[in-house]
Every structure is written in C-alpha cells, then in structure tokens.
C-alpha atoms as a PDB file:
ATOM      1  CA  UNK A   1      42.233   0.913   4.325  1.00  0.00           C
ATOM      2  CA  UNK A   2      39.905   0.449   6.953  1.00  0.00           C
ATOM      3  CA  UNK A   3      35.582   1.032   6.162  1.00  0.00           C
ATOM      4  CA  UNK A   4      32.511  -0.530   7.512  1.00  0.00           C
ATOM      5  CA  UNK A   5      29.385  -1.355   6.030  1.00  0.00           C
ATOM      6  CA  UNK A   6      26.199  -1.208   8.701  1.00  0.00           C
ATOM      7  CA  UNK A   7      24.392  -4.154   7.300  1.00  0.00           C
ATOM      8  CA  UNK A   8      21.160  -4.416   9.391  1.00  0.00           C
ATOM      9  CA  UNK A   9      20.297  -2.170  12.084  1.00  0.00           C
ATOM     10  CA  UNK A  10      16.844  -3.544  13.655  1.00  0.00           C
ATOM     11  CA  UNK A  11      15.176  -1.086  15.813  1.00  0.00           C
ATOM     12  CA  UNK A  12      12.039  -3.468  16.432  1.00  0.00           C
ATOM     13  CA  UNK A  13       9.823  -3.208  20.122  1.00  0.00           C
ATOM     14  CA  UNK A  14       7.828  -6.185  20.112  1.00  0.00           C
ATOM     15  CA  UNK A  15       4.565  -5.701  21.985  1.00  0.00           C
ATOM     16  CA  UNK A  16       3.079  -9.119  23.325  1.00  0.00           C
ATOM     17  CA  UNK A  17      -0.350  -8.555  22.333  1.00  0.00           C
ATOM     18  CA  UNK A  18       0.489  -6.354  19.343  1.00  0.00           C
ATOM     19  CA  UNK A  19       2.872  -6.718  16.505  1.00  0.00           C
ATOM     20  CA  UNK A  20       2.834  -4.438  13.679  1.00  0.00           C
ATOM     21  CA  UNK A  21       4.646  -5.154  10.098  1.00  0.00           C
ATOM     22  CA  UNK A  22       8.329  -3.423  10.312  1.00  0.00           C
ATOM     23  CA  UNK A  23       9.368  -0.883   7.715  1.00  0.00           C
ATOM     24  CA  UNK A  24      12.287  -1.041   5.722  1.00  0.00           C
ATOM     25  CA  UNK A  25      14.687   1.703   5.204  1.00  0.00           C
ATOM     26  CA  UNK A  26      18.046   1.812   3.075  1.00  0.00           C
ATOM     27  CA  UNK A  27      20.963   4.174   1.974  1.00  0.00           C
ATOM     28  CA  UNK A  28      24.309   3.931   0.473  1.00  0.00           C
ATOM     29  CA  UNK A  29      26.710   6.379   0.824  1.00  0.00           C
ATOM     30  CA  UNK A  30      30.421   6.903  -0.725  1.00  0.00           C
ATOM     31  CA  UNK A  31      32.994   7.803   2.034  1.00  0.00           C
ATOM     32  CA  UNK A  32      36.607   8.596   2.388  1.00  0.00           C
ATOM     33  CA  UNK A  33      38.689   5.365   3.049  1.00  0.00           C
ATOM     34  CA  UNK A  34      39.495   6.328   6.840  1.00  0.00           C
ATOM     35  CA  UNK A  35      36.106   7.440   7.408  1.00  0.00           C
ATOM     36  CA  UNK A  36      34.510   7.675  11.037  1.00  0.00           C
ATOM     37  CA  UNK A  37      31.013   6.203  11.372  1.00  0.00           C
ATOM     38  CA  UNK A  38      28.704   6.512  14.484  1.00  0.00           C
ATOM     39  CA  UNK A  39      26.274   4.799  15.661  1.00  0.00           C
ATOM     40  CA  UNK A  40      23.747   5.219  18.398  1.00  0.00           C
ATOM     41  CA  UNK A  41      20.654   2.721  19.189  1.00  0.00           C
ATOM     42  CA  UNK A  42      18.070   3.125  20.803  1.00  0.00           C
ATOM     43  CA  UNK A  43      16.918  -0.714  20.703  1.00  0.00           C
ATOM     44  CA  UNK A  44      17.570  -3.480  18.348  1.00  0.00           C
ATOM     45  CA  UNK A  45      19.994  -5.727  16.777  1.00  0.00           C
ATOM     46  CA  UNK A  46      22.916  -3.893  15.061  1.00  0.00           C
ATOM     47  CA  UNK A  47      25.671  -5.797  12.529  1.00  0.00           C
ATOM     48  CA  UNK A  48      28.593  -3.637  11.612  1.00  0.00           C
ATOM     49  CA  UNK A  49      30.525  -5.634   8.520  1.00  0.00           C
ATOM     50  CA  UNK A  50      33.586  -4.141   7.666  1.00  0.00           C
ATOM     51  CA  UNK A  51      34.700  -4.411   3.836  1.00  0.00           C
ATOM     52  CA  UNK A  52      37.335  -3.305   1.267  1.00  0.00           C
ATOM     53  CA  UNK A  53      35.191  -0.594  -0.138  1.00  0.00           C
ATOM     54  CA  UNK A  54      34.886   2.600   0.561  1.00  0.00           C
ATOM     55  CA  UNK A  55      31.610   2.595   0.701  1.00  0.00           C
ATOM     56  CA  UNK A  56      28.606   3.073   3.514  1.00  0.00           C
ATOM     57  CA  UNK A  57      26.006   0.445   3.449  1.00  0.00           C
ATOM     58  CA  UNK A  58      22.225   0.663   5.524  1.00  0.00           C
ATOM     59  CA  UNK A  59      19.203  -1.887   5.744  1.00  0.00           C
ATOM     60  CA  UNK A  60      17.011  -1.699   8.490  1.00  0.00           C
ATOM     61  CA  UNK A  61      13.725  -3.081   9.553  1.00  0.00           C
ATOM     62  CA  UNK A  62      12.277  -0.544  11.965  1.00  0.00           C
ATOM     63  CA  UNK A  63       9.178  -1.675  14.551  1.00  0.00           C
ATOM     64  CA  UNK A  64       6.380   0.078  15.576  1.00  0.00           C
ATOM     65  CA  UNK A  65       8.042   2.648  18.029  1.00  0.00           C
ATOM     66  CA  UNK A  66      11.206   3.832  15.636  1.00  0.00           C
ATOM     67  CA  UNK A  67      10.022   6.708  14.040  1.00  0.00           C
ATOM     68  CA  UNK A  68      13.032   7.522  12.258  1.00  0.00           C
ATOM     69  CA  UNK A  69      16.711   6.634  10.876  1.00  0.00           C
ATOM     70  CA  UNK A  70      18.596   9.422  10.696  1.00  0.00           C
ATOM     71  CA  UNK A  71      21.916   9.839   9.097  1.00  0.00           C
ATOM     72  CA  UNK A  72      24.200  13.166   9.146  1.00  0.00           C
ATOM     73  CA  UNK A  73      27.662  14.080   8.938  1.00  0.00           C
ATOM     74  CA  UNK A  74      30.006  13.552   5.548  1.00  0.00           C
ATOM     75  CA  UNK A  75      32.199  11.250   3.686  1.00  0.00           C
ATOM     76  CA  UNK A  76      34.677  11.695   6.393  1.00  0.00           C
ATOM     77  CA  UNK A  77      32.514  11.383   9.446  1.00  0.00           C
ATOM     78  CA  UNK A  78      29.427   9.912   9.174  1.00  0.00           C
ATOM     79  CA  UNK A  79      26.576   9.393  12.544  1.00  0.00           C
ATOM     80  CA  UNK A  80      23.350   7.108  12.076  1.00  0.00           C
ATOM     81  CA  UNK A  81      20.719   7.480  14.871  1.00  0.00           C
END
C-alpha cells in the first residue's frame, strides 16, 4: 500500500520592502490505498511524506500573492493547485 501525505506546501513571495502575515489553510481527505495525487506549484516549498494510511493530509502557509489552494478530483485521483 502505497499513500502520501502533503505535509506543508508554502506558496510564500517575499517582497523586500513588504512582508505580509501568511495564511494558513488545511484539509484532510480519505483516499483509496493506490490513490494518485497531483501537485502543481506555482512557488514555494513543497514536502510530500508518504505514510501507511490511507489518508490525504494539507497544511499550508500561503504569502501575499497565493490567492488560493485548490483541491479537486476523488479518493482515487486527487490534484492540489
């Protein structure tokens, strides 16, 4: 059984001159034990953990830019943009 937990996906644009307070976002999803999970970046630090759980796992910290976290698909095939 292979899964993957996304534990921190940080989509923070530092400005020099201006640094605004990131937002968190979370979510926790079941999925099938052979899901397929996607994920696209646009900037950031991403962590991909994989555990014996099938189980979907998201914190993120997202900076002034991100507008967003979007996640779509189902327990079999799962995308986070």
């Amino acid at each position: 059984m292979r899964t993957f937990v996304l534990v921190a996906v940080s989509a923070m644009v530092s400005v020099a001159a201006q640094a605004a307070e990131p937002r968190s976002f979370s979510d926790h999803r079941v999925l099938n034990a052979n899901a397929k999970l996607s994920v696209r970046n646009l900037a950031g630090l991403i962590e991909v953990e994989g555990w014996d759980r099938a189980e979907f796992d998201l914190s993120a910290q997202l900076g002034e830019s991100a507008e967003q976290i979007e996640i779509t698909g189902n327990a079999a095939d799962l995308q986070v943009e």
